[in-house]
C-alpha atoms as a PDB file:
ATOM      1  CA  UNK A   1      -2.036  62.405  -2.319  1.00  0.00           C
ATOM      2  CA  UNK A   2      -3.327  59.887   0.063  1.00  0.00           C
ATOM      3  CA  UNK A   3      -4.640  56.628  -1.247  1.00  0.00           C
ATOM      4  CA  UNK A   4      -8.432  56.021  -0.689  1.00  0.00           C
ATOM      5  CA  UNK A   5      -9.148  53.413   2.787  1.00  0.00           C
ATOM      6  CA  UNK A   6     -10.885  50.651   0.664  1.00  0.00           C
ATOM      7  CA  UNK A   7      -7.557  50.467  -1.690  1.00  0.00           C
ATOM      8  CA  UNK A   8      -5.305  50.111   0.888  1.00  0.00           C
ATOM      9  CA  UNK A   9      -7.406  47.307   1.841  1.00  0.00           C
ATOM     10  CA  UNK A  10      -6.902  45.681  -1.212  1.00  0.00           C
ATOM     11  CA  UNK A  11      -3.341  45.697  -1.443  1.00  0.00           C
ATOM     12  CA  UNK A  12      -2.187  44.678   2.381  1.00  0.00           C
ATOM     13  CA  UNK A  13      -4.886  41.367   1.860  1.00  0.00           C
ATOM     14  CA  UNK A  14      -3.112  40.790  -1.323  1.00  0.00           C
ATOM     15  CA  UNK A  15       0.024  41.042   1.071  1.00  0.00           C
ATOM     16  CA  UNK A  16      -1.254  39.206   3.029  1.00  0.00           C
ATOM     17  CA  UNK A  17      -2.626  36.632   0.769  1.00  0.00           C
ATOM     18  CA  UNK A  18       0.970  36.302  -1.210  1.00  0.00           C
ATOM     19  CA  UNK A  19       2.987  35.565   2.339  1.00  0.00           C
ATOM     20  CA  UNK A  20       0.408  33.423   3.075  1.00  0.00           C
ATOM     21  CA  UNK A  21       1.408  31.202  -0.429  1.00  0.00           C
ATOM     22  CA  UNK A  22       4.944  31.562  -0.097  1.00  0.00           C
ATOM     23  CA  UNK A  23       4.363  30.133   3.767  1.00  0.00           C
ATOM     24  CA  UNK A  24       2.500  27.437   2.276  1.00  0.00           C
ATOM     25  CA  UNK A  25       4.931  26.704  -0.827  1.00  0.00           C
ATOM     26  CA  UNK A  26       7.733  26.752   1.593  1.00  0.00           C
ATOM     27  CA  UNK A  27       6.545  24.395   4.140  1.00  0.00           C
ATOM     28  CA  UNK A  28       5.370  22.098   1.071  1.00  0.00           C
ATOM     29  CA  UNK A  29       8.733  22.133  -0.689  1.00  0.00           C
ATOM     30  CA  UNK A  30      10.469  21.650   2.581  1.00  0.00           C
ATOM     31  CA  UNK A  31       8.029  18.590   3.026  1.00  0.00           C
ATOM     32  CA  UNK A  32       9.049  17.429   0.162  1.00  0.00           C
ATOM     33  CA  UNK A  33      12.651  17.412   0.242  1.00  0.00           C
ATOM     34  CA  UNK A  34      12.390  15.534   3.602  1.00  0.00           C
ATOM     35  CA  UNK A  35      10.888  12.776   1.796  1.00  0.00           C
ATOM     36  CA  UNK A  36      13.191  12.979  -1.805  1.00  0.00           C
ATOM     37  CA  UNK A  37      16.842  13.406   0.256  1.00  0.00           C
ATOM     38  CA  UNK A  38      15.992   9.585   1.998  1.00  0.00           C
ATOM     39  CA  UNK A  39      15.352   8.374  -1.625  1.00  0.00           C
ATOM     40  CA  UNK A  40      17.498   9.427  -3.276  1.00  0.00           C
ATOM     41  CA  UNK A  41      20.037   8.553  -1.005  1.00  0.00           C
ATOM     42  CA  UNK A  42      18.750   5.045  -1.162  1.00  0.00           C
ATOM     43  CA  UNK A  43      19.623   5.316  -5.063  1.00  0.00           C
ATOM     44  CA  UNK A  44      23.292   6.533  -4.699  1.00  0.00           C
ATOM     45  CA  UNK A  45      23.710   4.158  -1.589  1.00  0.00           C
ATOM     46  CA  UNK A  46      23.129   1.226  -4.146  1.00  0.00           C
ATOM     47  CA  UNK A  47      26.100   2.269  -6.181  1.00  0.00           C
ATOM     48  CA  UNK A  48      28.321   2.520  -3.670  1.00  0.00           C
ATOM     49  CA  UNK A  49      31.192   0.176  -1.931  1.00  0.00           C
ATOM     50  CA  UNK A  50      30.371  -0.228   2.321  1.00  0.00           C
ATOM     51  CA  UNK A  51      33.722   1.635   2.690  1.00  0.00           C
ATOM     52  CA  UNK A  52      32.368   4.814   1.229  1.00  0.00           C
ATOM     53  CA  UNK A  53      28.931   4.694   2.705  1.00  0.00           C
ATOM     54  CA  UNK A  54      30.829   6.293   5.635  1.00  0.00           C
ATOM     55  CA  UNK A  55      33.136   7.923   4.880  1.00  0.00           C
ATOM     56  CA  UNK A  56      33.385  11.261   5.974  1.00  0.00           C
ATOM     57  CA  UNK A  57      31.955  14.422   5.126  1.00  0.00           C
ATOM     58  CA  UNK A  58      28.811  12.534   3.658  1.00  0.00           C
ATOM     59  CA  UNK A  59      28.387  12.793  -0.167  1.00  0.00           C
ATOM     60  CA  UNK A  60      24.997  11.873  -1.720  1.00  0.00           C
ATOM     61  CA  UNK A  61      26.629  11.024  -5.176  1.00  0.00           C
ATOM     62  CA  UNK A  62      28.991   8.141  -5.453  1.00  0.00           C
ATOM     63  CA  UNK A  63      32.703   9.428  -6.188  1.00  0.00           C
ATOM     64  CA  UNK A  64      33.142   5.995  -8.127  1.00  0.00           C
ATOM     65  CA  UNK A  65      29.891   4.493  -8.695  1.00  0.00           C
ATOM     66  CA  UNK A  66      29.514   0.615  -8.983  1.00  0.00           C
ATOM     67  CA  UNK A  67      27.205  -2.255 -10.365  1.00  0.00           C
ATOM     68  CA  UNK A  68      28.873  -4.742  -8.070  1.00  0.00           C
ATOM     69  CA  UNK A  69      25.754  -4.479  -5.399  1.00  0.00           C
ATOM     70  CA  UNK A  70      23.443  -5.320  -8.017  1.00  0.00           C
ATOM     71  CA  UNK A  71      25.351  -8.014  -9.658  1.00  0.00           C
ATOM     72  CA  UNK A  72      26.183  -9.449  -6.626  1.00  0.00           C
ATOM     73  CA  UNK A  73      22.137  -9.451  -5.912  1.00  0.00           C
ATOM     74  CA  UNK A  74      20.801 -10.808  -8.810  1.00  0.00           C
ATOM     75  CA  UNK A  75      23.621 -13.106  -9.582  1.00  0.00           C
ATOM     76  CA  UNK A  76      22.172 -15.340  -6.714  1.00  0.00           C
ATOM     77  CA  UNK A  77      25.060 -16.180  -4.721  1.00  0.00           C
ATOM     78  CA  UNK A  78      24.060 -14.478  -1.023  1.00  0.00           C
ATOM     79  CA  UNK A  79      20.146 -14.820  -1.535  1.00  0.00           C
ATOM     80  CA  UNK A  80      17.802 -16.141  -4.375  1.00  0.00           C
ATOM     81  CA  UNK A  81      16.809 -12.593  -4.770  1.00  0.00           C
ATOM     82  CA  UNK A  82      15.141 -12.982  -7.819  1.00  0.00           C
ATOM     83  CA  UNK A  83      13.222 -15.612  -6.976  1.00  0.00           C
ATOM     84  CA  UNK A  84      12.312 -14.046  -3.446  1.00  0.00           C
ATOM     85  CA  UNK A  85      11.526 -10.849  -5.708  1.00  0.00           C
ATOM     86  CA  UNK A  86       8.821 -13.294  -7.956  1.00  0.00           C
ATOM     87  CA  UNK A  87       7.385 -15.080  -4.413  1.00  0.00           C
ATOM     88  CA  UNK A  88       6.882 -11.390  -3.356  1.00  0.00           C
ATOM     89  CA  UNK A  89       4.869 -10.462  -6.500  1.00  0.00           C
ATOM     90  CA  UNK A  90       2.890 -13.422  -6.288  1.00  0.00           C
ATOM     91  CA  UNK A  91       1.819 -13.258  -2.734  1.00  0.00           C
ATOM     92  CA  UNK A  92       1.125  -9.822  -3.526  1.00  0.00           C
ATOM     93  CA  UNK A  93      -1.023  -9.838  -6.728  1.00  0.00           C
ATOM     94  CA  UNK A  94      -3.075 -13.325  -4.824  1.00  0.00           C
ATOM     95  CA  UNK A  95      -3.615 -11.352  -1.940  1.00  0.00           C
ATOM     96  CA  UNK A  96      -4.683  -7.785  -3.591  1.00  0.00           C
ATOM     97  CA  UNK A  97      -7.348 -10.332  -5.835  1.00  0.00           C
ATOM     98  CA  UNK A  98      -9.227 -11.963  -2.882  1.00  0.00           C
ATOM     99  CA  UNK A  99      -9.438  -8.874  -0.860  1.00  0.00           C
ATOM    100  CA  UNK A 100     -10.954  -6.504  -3.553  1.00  0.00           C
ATOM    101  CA  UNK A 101     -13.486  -9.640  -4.395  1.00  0.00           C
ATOM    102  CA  UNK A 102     -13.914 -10.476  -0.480  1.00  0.00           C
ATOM    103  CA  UNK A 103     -13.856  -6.643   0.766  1.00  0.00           C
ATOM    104  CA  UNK A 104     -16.116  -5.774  -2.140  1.00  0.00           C
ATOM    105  CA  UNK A 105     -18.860  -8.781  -1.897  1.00  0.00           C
ATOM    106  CA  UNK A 106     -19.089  -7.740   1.863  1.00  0.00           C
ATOM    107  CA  UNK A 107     -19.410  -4.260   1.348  1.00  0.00           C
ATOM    108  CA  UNK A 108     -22.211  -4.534  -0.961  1.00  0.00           C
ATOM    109  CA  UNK A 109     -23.927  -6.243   1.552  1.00  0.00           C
ATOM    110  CA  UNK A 110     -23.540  -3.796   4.176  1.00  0.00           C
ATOM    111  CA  UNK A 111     -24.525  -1.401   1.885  1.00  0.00           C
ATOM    112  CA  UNK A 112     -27.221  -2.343  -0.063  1.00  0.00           C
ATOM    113  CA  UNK A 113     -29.827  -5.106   1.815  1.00  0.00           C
ATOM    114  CA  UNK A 114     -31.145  -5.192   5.162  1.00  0.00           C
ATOM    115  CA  UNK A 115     -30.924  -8.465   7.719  1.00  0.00           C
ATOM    116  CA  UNK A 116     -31.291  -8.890  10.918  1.00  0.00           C
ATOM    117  CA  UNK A 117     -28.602  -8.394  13.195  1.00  0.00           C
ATOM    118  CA  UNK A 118     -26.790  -5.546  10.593  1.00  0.00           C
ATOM    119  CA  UNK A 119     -26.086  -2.984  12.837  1.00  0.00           C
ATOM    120  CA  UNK A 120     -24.313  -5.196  15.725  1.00  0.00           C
ATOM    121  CA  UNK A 121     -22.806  -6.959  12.800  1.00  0.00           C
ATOM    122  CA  UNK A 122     -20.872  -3.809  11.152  1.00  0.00           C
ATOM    123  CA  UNK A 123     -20.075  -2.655  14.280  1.00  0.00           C
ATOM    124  CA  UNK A 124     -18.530  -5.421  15.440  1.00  0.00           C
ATOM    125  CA  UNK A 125     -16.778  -5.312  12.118  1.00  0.00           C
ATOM    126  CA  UNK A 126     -15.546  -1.519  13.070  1.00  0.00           C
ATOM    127  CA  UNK A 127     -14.264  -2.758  16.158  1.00  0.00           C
ATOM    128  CA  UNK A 128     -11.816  -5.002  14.879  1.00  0.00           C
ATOM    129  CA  UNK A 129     -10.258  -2.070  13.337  1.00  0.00           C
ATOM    130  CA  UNK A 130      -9.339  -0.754  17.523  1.00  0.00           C
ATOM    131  CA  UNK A 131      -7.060  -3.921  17.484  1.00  0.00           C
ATOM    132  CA  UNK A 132      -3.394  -3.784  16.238  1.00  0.00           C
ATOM    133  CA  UNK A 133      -2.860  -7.034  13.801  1.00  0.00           C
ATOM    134  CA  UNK A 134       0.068  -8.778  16.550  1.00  0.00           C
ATOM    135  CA  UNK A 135      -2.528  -9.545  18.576  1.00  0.00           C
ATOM    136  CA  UNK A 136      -3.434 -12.199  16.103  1.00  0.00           C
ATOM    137  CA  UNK A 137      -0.450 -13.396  15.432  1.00  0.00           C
ATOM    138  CA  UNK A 138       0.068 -16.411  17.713  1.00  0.00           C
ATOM    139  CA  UNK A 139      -3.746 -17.772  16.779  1.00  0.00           C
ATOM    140  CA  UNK A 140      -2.937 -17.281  13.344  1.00  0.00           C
ATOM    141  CA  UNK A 141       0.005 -19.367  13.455  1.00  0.00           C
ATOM    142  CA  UNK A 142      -1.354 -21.990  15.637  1.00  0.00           C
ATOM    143  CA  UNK A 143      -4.292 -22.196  12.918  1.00  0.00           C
ATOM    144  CA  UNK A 144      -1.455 -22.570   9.843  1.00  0.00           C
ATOM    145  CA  UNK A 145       0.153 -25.210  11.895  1.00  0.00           C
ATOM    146  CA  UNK A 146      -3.092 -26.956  12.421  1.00  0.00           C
ATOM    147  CA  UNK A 147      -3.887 -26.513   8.638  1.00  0.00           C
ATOM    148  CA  UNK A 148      -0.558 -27.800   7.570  1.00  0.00           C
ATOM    149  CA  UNK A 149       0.141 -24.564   5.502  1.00  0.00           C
ATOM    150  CA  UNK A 150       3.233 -23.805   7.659  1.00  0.00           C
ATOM    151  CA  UNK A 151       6.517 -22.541   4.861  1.00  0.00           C
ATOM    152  CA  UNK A 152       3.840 -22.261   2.229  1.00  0.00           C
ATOM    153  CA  UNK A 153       2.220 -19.408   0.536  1.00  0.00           C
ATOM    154  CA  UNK A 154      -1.364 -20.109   1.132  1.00  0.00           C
ATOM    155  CA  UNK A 155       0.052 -19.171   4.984  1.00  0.00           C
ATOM    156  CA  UNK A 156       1.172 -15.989   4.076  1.00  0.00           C
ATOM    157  CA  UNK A 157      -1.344 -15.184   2.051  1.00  0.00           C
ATOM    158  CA  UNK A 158      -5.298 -16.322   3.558  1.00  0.00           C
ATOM    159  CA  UNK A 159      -4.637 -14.086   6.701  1.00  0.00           C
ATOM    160  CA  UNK A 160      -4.665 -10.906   4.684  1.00  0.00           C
ATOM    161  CA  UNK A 161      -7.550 -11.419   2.386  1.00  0.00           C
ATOM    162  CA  UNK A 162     -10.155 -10.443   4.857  1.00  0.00           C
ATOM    163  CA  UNK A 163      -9.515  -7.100   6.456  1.00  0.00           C
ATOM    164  CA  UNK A 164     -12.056  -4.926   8.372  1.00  0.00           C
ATOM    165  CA  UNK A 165     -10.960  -1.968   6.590  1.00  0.00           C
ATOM    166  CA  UNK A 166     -11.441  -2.999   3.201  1.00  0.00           C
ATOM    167  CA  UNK A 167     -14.974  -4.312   3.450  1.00  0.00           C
ATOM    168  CA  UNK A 168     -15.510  -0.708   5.629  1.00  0.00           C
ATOM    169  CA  UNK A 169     -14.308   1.007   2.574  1.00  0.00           C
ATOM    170  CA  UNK A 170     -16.078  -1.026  -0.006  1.00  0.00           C
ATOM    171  CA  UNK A 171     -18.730  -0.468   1.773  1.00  0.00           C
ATOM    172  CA  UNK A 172     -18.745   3.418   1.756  1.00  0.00           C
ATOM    173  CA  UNK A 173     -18.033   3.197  -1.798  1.00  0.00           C
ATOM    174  CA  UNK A 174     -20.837   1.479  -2.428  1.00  0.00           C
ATOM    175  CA  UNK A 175     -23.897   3.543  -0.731  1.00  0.00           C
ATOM    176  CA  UNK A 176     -22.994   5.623  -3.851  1.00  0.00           C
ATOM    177  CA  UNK A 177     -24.647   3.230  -6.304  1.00  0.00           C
ATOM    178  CA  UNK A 178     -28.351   4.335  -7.126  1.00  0.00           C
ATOM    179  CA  UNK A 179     -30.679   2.009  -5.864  1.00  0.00           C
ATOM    180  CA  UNK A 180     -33.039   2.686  -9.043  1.00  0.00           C
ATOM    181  CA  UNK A 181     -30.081   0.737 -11.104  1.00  0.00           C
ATOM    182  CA  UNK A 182     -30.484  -2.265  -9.036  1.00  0.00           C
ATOM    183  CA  UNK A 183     -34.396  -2.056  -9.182  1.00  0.00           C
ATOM    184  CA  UNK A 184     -34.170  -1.577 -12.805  1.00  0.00           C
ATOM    185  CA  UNK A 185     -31.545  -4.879 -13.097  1.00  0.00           C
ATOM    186  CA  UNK A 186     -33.942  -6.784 -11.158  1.00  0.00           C
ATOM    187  CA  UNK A 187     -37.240  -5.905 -13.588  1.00  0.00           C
ATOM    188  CA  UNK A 188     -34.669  -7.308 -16.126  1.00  0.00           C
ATOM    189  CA  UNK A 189     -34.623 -10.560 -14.738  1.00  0.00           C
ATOM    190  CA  UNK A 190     -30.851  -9.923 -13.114  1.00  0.00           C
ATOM    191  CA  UNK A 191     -29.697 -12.297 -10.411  1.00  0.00           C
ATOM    192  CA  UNK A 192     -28.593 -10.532  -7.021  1.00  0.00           C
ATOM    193  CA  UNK A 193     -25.128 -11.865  -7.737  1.00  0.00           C
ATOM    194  CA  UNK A 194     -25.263 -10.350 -11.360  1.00  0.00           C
ATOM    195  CA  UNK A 195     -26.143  -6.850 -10.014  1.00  0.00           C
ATOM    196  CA  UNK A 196     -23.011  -7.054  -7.981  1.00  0.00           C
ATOM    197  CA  UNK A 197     -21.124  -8.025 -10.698  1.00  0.00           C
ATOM    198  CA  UNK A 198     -22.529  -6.058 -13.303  1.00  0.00           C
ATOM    199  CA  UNK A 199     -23.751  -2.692 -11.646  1.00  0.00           C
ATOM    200  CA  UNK A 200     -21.844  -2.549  -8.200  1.00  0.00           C
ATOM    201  CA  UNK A 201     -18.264  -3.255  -9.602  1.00  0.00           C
ATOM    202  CA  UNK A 202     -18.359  -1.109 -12.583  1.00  0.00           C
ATOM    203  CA  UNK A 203     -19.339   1.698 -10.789  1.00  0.00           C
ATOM    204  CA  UNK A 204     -16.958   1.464  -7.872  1.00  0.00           C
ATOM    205  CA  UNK A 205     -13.439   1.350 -10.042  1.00  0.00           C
ATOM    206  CA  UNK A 206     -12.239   4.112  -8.404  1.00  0.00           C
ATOM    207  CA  UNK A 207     -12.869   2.511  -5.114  1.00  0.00           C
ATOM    208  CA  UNK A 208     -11.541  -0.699  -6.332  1.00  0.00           C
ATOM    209  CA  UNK A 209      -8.708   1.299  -7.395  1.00  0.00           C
ATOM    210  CA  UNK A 210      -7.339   2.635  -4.565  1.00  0.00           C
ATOM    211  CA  UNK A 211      -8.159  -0.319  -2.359  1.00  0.00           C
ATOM    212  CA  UNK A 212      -5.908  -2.133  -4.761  1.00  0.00           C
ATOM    213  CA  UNK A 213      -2.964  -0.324  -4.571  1.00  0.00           C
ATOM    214  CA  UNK A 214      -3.010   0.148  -0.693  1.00  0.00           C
ATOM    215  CA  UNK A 215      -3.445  -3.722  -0.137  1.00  0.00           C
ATOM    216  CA  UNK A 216      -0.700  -4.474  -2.921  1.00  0.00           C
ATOM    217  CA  UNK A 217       1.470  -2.072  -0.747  1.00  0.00           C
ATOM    218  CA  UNK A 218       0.904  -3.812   2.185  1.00  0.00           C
ATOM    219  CA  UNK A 219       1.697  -7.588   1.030  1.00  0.00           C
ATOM    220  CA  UNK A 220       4.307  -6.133  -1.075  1.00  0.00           C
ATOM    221  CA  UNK A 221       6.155  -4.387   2.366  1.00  0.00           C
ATOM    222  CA  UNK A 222       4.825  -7.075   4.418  1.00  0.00           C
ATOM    223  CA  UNK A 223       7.908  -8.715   6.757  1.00  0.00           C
ATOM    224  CA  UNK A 224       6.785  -9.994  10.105  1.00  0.00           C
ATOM    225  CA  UNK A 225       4.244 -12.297   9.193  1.00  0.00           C
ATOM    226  CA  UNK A 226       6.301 -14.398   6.411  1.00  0.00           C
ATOM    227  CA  UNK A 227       8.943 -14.120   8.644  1.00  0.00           C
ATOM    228  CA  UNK A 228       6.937 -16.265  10.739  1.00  0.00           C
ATOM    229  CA  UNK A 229       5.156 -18.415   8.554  1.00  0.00           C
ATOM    230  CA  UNK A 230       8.246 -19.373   5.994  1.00  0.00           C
ATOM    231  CA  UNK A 231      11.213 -21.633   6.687  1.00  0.00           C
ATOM    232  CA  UNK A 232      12.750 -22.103   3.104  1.00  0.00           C
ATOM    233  CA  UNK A 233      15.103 -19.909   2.015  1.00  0.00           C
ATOM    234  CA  UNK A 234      13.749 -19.897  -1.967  1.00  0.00           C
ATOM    235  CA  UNK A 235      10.218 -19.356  -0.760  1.00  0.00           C
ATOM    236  CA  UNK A 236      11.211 -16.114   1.549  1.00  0.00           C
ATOM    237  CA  UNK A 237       9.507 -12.932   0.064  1.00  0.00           C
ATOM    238  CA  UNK A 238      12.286 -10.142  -0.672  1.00  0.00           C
ATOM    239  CA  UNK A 239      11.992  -7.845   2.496  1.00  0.00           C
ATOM    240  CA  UNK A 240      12.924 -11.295   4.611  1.00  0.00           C
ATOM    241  CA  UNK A 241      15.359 -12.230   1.786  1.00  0.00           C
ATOM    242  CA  UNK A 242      16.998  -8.652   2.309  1.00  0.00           C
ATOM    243  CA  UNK A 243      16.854  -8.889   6.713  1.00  0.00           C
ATOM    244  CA  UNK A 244      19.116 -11.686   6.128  1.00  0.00           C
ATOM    245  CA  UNK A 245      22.170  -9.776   4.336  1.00  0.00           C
ATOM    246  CA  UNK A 246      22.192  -8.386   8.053  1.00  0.00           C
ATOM    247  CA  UNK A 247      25.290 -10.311   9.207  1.00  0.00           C
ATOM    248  CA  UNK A 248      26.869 -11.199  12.512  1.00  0.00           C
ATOM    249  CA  UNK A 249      30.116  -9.774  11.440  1.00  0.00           C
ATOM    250  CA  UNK A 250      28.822  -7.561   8.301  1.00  0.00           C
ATOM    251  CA  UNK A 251      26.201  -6.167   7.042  1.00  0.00           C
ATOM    252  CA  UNK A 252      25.877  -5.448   2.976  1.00  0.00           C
ATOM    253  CA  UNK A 253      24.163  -1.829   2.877  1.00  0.00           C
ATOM    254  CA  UNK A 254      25.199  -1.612  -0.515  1.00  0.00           C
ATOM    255  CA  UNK A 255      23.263  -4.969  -1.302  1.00  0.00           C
ATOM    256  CA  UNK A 256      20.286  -3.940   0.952  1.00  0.00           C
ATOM    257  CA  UNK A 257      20.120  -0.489  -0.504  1.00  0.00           C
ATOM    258  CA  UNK A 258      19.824  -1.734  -4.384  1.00  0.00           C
ATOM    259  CA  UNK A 259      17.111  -4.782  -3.122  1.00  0.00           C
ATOM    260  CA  UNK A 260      15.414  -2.238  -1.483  1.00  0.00           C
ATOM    261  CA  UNK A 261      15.475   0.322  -4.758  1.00  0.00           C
ATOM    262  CA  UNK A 262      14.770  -2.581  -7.247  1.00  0.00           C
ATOM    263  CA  UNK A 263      11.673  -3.481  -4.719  1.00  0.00           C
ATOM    264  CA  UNK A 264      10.279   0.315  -5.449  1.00  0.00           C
ATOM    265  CA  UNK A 265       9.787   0.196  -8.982  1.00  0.00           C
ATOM    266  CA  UNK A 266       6.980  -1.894  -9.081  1.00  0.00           C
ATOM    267  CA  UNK A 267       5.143   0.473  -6.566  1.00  0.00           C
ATOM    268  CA  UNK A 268       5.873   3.158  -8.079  1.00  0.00           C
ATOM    269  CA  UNK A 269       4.708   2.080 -11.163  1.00  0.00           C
ATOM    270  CA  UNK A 270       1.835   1.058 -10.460  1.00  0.00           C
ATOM    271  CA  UNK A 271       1.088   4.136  -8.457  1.00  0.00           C
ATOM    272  CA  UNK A 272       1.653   6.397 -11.531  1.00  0.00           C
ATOM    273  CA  UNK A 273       0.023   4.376 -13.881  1.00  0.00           C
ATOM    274  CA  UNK A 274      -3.321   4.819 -11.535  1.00  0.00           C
ATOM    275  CA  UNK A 275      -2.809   7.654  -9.904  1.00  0.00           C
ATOM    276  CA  UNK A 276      -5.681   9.413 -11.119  1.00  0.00           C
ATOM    277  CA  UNK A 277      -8.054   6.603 -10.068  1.00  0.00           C
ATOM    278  CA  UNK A 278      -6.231   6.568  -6.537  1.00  0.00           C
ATOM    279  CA  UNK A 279      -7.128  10.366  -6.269  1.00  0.00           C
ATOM    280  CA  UNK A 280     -10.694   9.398  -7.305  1.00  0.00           C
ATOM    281  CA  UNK A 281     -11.446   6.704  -4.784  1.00  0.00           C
ATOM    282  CA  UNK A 282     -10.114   8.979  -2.434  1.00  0.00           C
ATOM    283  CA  UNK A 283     -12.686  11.660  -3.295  1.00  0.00           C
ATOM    284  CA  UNK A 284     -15.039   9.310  -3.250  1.00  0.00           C
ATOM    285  CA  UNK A 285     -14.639   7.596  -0.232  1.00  0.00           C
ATOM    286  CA  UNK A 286     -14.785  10.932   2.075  1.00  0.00           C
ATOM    287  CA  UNK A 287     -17.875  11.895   0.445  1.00  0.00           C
ATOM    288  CA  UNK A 288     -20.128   8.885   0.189  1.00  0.00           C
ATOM    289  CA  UNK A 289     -21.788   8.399   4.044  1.00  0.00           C
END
């Protein structure tokens, strides 16, 4: 007995519908193994000896794993790591605290009072966005020079603390805040800096959030600019420390691979320790206009 029309229609879209989530879960799984097999090869590099990083076929776990790469990094000897590890952190965490309270002081004022000139103003802002960051790189060092912050921190640090993007995002962020909360602060005899501080900030974590981590990332990663900027060995930050185990005559992979594994924790755990407020200022900033 033939099956009704409309029930055959059921079951070829549920066909269709369960190739179309194995398609998906397939591509997604490959995805992800493209970005795991790089990783974790990173791991097992770190544990092995330079003579077995090429040998032949290619294994991914060590036949005779070894501490020596990170014994030979943290005991000092080739680079301060561990005090190129603490510069990095520093820098970082500086940087990451004057751009949320810079990016966030000018996004509240894009986004809630009106002046004259605003419009040319935040577009002109947008438009710095078009250029790539090298362009800036000689003035920027001229302007350390002339400041005398040359081989310091400050140097690496005060050229990062005021990014288009940021105050762009902040901004977005912030047209979510009612405007009746501010009126109602202000019939309380609130300052306009206390609003910010009390209303705008509180209710734009997840914003905060998210601009943190992506701003930590990038002074964390950061390597052409200190580069630059630093002379002194001890005050390198680690990814410059690391550039210079690349040797005339050798290079230490093993060495580079654990720096470079020992330089992901941190990320990663601040990542998943906020990674539902990342996915929350992410929400947030597509839908706020």
């Amino acid at each position: 007995m033939r099956q009704p029309r409309s029930e055959v229609r059921v079951t070829w879209l549920r066909v269709q519908r369960t190739i179309g989530r194995l398609l998906i879960y397939s591509g997604l799984i490959f995805l992800a193994v493209l970005v795991a097999v790089p990783f974790f090869y990173m791991i097992s590099g770190s544990f092995k000896r330079n003579s077995e990083m090429f040998s032949y076929p290619l294994t991914l776990i060590p036949i005779e794993p070894i501490l020596t790469n990170y014994e030979r990094l943290l005991g000092g000897k080739e680079i301060p790591f561990t005090q190129q590890f603490a510069n990095s952190a520093l820098i970082a965490v500086t940087q990451t605290a004057l751009s949320l309270f810079i990016a966030s002081l000018v996004g509240w004022g894009f986004a809630k009072y009106e002046f004259r000139g605003k419009k040319p103003l935040f577009g002109f802002l947008l438009a710095t966005m078009m250029f790539p960051g090298q362009v800036a790189l000689v003035p920027q060092f001229l302007l350390m020079v002339k400041l005398g912050w040359l081989d310091t921190y400050w140097a690496v640090i005060m050229p990062g603390v005021a990014g288009a993007f940021g105050a762009f995002f902040m901004r977005q962020i912030m047209l979510g805040v009612p405007n009746e909360l501010l009126d109602a602060g202000r019939i309380d005899g609130s300052s306009e800096f206390g609003l910010y501080v009390r209303i705008g900030l509180p209710l734009s974590g997840a914003g905060l959030s998210i601009l943190a981590v992506l701003t930590f990332l990038g002074a964390w990663n950061n390597y052409l600019w200190p580069l630059i900027v630093l002379r002194t060995a001890s005050k390198f930050t680690f990814p410059v420390g690391l550039a210079t185990l690349f040797g005339l005559y050798k290079i230490e992979y093993g060495m580079i691979l654990a720096g470079a594994f020992l330089a992901t924790l941190p990320v990663l755990v601040i990542f998943f320790l906020g990674r539902n407020q990342f996915v929350a200022g992410i929400t947030a900033g597509a839908l706020k206009g």
